[in-house]
Protein backbone atom coordinates (compact mmCIF):
# COMPACT_ATOMS: atom_id res chain seq x y z
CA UNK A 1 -33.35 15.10 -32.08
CA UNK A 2 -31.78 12.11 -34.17
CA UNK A 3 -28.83 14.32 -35.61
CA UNK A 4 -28.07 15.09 -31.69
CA UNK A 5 -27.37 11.19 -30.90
CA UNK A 6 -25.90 10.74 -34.69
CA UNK A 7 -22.95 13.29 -33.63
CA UNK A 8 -22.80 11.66 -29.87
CA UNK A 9 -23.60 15.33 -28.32
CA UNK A 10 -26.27 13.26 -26.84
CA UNK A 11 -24.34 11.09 -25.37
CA UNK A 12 -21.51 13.63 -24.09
CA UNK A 13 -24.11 15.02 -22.18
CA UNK A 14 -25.02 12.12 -20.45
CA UNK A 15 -21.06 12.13 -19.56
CA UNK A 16 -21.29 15.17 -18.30
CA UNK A 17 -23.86 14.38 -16.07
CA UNK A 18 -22.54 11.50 -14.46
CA UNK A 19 -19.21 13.68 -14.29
CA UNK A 20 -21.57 15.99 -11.76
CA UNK A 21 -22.74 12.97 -9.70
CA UNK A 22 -19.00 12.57 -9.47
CA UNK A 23 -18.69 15.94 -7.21
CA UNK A 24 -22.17 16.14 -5.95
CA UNK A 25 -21.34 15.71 -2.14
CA UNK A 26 -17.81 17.87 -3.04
CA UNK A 27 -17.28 20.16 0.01
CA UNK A 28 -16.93 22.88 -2.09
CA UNK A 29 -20.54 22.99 -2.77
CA UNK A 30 -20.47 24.02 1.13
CA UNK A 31 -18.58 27.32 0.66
CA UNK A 32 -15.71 27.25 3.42
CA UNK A 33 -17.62 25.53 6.23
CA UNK A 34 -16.96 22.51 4.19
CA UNK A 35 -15.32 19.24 5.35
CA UNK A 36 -12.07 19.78 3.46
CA UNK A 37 -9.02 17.09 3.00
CA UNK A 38 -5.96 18.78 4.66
CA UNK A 39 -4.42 19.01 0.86
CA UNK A 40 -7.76 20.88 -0.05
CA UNK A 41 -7.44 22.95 2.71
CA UNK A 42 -3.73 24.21 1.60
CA UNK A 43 -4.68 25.02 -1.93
CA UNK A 44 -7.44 27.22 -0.47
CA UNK A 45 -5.18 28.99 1.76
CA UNK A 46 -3.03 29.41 -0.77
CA UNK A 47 -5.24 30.35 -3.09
CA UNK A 48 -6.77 33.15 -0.89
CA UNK A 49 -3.40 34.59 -0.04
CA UNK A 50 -2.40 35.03 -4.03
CA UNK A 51 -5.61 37.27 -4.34
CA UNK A 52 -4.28 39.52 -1.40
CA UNK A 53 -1.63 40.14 -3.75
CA UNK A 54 1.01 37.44 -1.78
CA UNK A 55 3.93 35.87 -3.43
CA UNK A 56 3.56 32.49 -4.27
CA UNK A 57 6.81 29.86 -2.58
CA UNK A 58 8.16 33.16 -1.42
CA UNK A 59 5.12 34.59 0.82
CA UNK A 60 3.14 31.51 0.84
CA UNK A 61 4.93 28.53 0.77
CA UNK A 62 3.36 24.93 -0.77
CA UNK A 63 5.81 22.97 -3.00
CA UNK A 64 3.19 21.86 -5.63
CA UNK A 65 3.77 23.57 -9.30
CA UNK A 66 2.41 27.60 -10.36
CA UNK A 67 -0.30 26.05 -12.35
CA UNK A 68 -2.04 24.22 -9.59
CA UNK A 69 -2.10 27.59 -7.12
CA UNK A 70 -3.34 29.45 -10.54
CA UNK A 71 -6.15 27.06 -11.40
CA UNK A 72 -7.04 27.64 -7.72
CA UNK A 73 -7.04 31.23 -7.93
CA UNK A 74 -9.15 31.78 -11.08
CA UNK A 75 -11.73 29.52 -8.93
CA UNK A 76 -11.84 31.45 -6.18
CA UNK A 77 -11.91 35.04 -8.11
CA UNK A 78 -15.22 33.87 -9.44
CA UNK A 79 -16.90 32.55 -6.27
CA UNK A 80 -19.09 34.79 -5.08
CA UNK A 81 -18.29 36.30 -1.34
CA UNK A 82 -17.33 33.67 1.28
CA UNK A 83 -18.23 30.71 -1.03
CA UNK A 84 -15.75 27.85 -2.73
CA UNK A 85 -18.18 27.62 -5.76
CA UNK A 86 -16.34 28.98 -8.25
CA UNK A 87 -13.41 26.37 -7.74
CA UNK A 88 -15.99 23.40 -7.75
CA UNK A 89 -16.76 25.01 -11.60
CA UNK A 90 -13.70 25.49 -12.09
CA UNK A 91 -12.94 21.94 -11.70
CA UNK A 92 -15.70 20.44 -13.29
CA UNK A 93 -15.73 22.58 -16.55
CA UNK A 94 -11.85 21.24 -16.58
CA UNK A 95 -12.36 18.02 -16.30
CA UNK A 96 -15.40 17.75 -18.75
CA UNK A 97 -14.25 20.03 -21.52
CA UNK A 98 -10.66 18.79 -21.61
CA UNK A 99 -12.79 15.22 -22.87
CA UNK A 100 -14.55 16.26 -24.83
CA UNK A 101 -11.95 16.58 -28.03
CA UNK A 102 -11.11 12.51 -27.12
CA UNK A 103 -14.60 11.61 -26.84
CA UNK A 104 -15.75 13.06 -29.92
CA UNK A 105 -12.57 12.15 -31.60
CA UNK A 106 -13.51 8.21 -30.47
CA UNK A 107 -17.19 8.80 -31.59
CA UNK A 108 -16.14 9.82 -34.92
CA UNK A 109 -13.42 7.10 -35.90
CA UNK A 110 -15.39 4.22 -33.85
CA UNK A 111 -18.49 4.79 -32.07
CA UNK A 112 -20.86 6.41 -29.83
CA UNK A 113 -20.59 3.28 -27.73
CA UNK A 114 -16.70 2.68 -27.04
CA UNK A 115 -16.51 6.53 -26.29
CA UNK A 116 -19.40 6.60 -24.02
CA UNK A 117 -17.88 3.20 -22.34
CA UNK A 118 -14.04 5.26 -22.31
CA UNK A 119 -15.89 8.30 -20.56
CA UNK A 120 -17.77 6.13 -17.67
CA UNK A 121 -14.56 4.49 -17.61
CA UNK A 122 -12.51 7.81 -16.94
CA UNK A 123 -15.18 8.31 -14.00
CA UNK A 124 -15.21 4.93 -12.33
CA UNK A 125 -11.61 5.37 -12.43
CA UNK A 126 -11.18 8.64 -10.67
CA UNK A 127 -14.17 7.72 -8.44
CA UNK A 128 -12.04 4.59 -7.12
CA UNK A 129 -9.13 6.51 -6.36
CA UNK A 130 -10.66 10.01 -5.08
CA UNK A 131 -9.85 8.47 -1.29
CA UNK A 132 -8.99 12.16 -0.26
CA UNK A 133 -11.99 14.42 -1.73
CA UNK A 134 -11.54 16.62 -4.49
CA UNK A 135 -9.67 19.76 -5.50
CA UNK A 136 -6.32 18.13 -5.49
CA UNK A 137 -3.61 18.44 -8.34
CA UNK A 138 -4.06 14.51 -9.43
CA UNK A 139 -7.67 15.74 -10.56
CA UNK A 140 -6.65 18.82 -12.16
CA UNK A 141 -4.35 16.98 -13.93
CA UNK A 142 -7.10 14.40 -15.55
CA UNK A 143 -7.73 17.57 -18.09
CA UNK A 144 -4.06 17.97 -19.43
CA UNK A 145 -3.44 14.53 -19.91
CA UNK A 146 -6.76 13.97 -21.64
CA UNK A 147 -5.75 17.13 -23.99
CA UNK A 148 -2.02 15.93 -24.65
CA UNK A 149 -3.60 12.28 -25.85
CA UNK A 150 -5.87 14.12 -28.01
CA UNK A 151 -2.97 16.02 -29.55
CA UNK A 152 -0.69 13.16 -30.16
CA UNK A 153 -3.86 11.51 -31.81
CA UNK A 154 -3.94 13.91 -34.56
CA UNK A 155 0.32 14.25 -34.77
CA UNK A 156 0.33 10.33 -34.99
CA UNK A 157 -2.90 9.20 -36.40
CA UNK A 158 -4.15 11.90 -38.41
CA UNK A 159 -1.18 13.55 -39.54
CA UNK A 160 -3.10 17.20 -39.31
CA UNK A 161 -1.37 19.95 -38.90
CA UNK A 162 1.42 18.74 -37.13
CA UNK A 163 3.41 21.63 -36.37
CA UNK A 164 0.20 23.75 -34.64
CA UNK A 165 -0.60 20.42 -32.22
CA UNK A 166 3.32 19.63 -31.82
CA UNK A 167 2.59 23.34 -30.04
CA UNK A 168 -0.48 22.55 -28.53
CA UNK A 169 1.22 19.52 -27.21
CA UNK A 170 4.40 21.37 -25.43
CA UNK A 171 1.43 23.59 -23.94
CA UNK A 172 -0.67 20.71 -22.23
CA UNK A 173 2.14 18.60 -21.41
CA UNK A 174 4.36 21.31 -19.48
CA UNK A 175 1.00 22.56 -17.57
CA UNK A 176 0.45 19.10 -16.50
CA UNK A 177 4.54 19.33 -15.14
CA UNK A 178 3.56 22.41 -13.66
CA UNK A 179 1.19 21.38 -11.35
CA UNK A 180 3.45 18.48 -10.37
CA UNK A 181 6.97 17.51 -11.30
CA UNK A 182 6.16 13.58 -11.62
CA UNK A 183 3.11 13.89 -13.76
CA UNK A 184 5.81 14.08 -17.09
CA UNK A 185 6.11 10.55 -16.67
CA UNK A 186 2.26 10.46 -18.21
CA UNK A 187 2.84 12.07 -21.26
CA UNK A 188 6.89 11.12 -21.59
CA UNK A 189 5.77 7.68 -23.38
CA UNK A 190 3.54 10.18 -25.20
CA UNK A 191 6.47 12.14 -26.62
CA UNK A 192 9.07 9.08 -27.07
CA UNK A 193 6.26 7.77 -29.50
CA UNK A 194 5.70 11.15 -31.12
CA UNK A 195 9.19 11.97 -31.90
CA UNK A 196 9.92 7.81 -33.65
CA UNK A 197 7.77 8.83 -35.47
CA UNK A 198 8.96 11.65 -36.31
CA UNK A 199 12.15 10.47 -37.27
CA UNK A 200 10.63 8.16 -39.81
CA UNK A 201 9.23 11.10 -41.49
CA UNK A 202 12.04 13.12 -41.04
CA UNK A 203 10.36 16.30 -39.11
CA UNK A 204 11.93 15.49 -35.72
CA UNK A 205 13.58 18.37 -35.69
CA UNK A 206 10.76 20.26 -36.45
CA UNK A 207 8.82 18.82 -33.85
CA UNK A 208 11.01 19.39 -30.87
CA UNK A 209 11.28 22.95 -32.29
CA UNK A 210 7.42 23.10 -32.27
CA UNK A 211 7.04 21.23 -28.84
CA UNK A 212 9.22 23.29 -27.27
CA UNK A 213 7.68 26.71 -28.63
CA UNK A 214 4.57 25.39 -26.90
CA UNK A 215 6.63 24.30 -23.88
CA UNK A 216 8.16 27.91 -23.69
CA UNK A 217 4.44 29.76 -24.17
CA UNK A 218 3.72 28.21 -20.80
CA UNK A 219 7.61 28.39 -18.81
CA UNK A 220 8.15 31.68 -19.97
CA UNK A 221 5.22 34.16 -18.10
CA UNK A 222 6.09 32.26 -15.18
CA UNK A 223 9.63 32.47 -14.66
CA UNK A 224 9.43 36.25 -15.93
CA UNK A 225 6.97 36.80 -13.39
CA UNK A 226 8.67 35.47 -10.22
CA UNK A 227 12.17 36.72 -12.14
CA UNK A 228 10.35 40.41 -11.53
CA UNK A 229 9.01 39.73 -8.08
CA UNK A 230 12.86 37.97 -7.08
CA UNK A 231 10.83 34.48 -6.00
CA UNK A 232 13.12 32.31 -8.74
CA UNK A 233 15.32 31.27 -5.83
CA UNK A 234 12.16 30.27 -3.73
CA UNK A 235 10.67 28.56 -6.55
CA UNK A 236 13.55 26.22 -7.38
CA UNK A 237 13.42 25.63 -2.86
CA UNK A 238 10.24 24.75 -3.52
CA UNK A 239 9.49 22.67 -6.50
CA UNK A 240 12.84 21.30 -7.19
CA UNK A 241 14.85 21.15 -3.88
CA UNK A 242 12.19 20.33 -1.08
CA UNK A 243 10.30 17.98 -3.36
CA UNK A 244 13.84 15.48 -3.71
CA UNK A 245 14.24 15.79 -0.19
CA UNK A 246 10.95 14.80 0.62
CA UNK A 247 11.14 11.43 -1.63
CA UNK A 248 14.33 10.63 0.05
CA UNK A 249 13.00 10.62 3.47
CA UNK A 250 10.06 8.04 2.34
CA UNK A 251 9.05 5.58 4.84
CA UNK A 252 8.51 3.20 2.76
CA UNK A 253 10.85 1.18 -0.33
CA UNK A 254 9.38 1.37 -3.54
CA UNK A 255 7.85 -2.84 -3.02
CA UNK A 256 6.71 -2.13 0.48
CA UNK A 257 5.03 0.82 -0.77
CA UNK A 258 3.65 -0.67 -4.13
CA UNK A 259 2.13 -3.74 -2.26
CA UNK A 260 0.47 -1.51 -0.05
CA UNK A 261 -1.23 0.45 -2.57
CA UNK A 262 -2.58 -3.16 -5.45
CA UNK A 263 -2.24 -6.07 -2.79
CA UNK A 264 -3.68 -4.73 0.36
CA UNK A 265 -6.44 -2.94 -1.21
CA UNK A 266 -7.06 -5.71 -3.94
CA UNK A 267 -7.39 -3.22 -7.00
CA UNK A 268 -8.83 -6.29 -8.98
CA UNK A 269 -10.07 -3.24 -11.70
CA UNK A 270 -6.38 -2.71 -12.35
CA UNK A 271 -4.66 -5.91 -12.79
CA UNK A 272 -7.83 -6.98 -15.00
CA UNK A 273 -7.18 -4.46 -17.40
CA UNK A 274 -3.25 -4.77 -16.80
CA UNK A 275 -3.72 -8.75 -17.91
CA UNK A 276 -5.62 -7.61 -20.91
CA UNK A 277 -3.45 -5.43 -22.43
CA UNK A 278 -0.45 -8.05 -21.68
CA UNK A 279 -2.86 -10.61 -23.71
CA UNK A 280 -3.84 -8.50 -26.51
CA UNK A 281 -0.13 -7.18 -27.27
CA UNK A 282 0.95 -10.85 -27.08
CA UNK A 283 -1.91 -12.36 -29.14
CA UNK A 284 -2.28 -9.33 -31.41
CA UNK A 285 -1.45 -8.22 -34.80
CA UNK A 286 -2.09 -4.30 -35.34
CA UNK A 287 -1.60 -1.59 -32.93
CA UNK A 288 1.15 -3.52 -31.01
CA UNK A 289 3.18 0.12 -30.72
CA UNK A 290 0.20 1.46 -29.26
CA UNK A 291 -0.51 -0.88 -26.87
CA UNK A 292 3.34 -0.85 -26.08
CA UNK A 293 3.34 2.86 -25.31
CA UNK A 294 0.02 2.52 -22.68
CA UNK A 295 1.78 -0.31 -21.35
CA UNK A 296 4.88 1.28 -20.45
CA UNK A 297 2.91 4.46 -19.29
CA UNK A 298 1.04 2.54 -17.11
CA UNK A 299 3.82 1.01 -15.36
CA UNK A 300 6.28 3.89 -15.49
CA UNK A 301 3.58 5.66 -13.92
CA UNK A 302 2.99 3.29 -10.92
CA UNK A 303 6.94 3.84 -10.47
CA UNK A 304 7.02 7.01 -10.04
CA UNK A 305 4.24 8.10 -8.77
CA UNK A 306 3.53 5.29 -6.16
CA UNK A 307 6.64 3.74 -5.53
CA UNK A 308 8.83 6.49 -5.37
CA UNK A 309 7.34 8.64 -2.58
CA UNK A 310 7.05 5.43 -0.61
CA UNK A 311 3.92 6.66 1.20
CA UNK A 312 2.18 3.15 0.86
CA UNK A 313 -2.00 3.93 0.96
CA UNK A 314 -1.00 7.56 1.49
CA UNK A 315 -0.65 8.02 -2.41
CA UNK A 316 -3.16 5.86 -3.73
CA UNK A 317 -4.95 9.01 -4.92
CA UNK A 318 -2.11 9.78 -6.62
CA UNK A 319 -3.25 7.13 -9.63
CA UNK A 320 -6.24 9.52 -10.45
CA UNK A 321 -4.11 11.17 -13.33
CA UNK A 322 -4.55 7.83 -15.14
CA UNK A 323 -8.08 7.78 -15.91
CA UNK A 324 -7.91 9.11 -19.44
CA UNK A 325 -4.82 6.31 -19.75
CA UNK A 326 -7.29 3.67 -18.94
CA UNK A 327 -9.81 5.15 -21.00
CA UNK A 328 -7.49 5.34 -23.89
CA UNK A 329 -6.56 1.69 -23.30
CA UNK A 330 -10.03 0.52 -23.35
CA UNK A 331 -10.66 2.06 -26.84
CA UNK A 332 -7.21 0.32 -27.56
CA UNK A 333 -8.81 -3.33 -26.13
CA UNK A 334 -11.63 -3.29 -28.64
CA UNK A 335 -10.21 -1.68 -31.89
CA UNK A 336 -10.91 -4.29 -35.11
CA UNK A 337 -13.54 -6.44 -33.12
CA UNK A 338 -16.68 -7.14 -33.58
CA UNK A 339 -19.91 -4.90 -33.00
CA UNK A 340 -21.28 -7.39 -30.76
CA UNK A 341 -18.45 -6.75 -27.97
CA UNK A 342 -18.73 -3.09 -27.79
CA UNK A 343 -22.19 -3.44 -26.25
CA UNK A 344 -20.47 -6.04 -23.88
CA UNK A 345 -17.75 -3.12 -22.78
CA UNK A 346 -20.82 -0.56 -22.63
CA UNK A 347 -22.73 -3.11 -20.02
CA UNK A 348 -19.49 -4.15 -18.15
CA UNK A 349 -18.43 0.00 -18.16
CA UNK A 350 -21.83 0.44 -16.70
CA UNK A 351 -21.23 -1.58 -13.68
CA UNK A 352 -17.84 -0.16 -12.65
CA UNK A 353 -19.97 3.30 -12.49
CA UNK A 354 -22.72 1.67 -10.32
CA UNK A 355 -20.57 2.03 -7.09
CA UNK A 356 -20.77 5.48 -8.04
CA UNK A 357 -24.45 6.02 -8.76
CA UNK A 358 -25.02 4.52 -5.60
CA UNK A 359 -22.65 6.65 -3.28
CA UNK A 360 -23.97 9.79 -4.91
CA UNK A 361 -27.52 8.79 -3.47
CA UNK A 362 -26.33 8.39 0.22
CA UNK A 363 -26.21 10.88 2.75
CA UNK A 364 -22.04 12.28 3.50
CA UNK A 365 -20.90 14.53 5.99
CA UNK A 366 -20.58 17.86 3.79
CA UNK A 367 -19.41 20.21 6.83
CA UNK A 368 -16.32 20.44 8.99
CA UNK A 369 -16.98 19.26 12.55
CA UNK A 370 -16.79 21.98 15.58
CA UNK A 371 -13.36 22.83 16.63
CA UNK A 372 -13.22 23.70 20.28
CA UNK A 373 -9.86 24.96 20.12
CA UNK A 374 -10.70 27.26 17.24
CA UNK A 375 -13.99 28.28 19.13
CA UNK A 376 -11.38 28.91 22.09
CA UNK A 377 -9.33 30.93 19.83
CA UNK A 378 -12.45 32.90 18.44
CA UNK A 379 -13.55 34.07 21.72
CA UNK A 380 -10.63 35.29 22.60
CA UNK A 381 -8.44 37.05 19.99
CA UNK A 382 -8.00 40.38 19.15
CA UNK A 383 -7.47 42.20 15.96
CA UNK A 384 -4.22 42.01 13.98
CA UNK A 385 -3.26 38.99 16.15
CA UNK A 386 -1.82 36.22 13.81
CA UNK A 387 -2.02 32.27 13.89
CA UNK A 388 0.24 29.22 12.94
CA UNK A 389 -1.14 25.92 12.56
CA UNK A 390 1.84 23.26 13.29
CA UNK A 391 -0.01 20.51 11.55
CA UNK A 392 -2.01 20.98 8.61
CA UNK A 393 -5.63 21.92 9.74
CA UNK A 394 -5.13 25.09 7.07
CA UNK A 395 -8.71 25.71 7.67
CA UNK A 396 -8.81 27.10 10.80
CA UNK A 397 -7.25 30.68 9.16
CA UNK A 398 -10.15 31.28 7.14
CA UNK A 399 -12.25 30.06 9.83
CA UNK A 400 -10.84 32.01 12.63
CA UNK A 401 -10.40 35.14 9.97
CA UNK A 402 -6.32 35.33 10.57
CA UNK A 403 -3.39 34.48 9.01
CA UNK A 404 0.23 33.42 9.38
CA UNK A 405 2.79 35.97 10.02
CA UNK A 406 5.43 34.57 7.85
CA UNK A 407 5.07 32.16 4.20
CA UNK A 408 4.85 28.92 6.17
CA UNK A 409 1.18 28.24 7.47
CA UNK A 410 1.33 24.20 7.77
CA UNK A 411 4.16 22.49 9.28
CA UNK A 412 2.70 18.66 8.27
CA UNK A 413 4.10 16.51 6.03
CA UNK A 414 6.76 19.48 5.01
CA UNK A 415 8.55 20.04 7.99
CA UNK A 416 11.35 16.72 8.45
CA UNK A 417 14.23 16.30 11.25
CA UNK A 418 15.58 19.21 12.50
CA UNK A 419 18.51 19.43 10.61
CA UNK A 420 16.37 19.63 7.28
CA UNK A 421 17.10 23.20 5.30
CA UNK A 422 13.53 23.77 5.27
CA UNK A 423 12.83 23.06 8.63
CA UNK A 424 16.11 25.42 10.12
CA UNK A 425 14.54 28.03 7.54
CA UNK A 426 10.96 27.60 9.33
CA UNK A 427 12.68 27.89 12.59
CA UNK A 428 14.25 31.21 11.51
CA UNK A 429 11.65 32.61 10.39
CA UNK A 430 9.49 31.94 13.60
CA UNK A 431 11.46 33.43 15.56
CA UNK A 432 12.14 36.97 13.61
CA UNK A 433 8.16 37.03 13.45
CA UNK A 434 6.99 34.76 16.12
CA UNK A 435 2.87 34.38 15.80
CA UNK A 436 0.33 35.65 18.38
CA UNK A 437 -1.38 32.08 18.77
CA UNK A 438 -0.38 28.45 18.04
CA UNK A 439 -2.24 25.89 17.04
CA UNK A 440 -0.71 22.43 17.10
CA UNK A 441 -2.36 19.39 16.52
CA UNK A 442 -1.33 16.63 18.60
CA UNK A 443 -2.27 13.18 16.09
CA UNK A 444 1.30 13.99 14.38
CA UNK A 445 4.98 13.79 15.51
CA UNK A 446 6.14 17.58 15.19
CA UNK A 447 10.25 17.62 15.06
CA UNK A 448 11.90 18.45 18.32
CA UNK A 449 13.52 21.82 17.02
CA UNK A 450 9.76 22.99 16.42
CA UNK A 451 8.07 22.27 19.43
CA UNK A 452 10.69 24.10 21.43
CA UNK A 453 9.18 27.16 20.04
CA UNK A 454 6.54 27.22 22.44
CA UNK A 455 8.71 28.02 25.71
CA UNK A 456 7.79 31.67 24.67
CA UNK A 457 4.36 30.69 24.66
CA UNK A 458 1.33 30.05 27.53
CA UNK A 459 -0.63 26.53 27.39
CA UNK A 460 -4.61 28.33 26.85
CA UNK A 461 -6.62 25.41 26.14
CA UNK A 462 -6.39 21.69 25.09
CA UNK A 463 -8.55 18.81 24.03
CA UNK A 464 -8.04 15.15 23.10
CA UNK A 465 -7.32 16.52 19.69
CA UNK A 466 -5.09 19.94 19.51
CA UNK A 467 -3.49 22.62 22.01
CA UNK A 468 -3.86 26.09 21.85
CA UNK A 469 -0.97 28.56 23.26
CA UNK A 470 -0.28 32.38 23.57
CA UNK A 471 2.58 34.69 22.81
CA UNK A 472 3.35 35.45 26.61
CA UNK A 473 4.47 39.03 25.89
CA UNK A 474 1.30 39.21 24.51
């Protein structure tokens, strides 16, 4: 038993079982009755359509990277019938075995303490900014930029084997990418550091070979494979095109949208450890370079990822991909000190995670609420009949057994002004396959180009909360 808490498996295993409290009231866990976010929702969708054999961006349309549909995929292959299980384990082995290599690494060159303090940490941090559920790509991508620090670890600190984890580095880093564009700003620090250092040693070249071999193991199945399926054009629509378009029609600027996100919501946790950092690199002798690169990561990050979209509150959840940052940082904060203060991070670590403890005791809503409109819709459709949702309730397809006739099954936050390339292409493709029922959900503001569709379409039912209409030919 002692040789168990002497390697810190004991201790990973507590991890991993406050990283299950983290997703014990997950929705998934309710097989697809459960209360999913509207982002949930689409990956599901999505996710259910690539196992009919559909063609992701050019059958299905979402404008999040390959990776995130895949992961969503494999999880949904495994559940067993009419269940979401298999993505919940999906996402948890993810997110626990992709910190494992750090938190072993941190036992072994410091202590069972700071790495149990990084991993509770990592937790409070993605519990305090999970405002929109789980399965999203901001918590798939907590495992890739856990494994790229890892691998710069042992190209920076531990010189091993460079040229295999300059590879394994190119793979984790362009995954991450592939999930979502902005996440490279995580791991760009990452790879500025990596290739100084490089230079110093004069094997720069021969890490850019190496990172990009790994980069290429990941870029190169996927472009082959929508090459051979004639999707590249729809992927570049997708992930490139619709994506720039979408940041430039941002409500918000980059302050107003900032503020929102650390002044309104007073992320104390944040500008605590933000203040820290700024002390230690100015007070400090030894890992200044270090502290330089999480720094700069940290703020680059808030830049792009929060600023830039200018969706205020909207993309607070978007800061989950820096809980292995902050975890890093803390093991950063308490290098060369004193035994004494590592029990003081372990006992100030443990109450960041006691907001968590707490919630996962307390009773949550796991199921979606009844839909009268989709009951409406239930009762009364026939077989081979189709359904769009203009809105985002994705849901109500696997719910109501029926799909959309055409790649576009959510019009909500996608769909801009009228004269938005996306948009006219959503318009054309309505009306060369126009779908046997609507559902449109009245809480958003649907351009005017798309709710002219409905003039060949009968008002059925409505509510407080949605409208339901019929093909009239039908």
């Amino acid at each position: 038993m002692l040789k168990y808490f002497q390697n810190g498996f004991a201790f990973f295993i507590l991890i991993a079982g406050v990283f299950a409290l983290l997703f014990i009231h997950s929705p998934l866990l309710n097989g697809f009755n459960g209360a999913f976010h509207i982002d949930s929702q689409v990956y599901l969708y999505s996710g259910l359509q690539l196992l009919n054999g559909k063609i992701l961006y050019k059958e299905v349309f979402d404008h999040k990277g390959p990776i995130m549909h895949l992961i969503e995929m494999v999880g949904l292959l495994i559940s067993p019938n009419k269940t979401t299980y298999g993505v919940w384990i999906v996402q948890y082995i993810l997110l626990v075995g992709s910190f494992a290599p750090l938190f072993f690494y941190w036992t072994k060159k410091l202590s069972h303490f700071v790495a149990l303090s990084s991993g509770l940490i990592l937790i409070s941090w993605i519990y305090r900014f999970m405002t929109i559920g789980d399965n999203i790509p901001e918590l798939y991508s907590v495992a890739f930029v856990s494994l790229s620090i890892y691998f710069s670890f042992q190209i920076l600190f531990e010189q091993n084997n460079i040229r295999r984890n300059a590879i394994y580095f190119g793979i984790t880093s362009t995954m991450l990418i592939m999930i979502k564009l902005n996440f490279g700003i995580i791991v760009f620090p990452m790879l500025i550091w990596i290739l100084i250092d490089s230079h110093k040693n004069k094997k720069h070249l021969s890490t850019i070979l190496n990172f990009t071999i790994g980069s290429m193991i990941v870029l190169l199945p996927i472009i082959i494979y929508f090459y051979l399926n004639n999707a590249l054009a729809y992927v570049f629509e997708a992930i490139w095109t619709f994506n720039f378009s979408y940041i430039k029609s941002n409500a918000l600027t980059w302050w107003q949208s900032i503020h929102e996100v650390f002044f309104k919501q007073k992320n104390y946790f944040l500008w605590i450890c933000l203040l820290i950092i700024l002390l230690k690199l100015l007070f400090s002798i030894k890992n200044k370079t270090e502290g330089l690169v999480l720094f700069s990561t940290v703020c680059f990050s808030i830049l792009i990822l929060v600023a830039m979209p200018g969706r205020g509150n909207e993309s607070r959840h978007y800061l989950i991909s820096l809980a292995p940052i902050f975890a890093w940082m803390v093991v950063w904060l308490v290098q060369d000190v004193k035994p004494f203060f590592e029990y003081v991070l372990l006992i100030s670590c443990l109450y960041f995670i006691k907001p968590m403890i707490i919630d996962s005791i307390n009773q949550h809503n796991k199921f979606a609420p009844f839909d009268s409109c989709s009951d409406f819709i239930l009762k009364h459709k026939k077989d081979q009949e189709s359904l769009l949702v203009i809105g985002n309730h994705s849901s109500t397809y696997w719910q109501l057994q029926m799909n959309s006739p055409f790649r576009f099954f959510y019009t909500y936050p996608i769909l801009q002004h009228c004269e938005n390339k996306l948009t006219q292409s959503f318009v054309s493709a309505f009306q060369a396959n126009r779908p046997t029922w609507l559902y449109i959900e009245k809480q958003y503001s649907h351009p005017s180009c798309i709710l002219k569709l409905v003039d060949h379409y009968q008002l059925k039912f409505q509510n407080e909360r949605c409208k339901v209409y019929y093909l009239q030919s039908h």
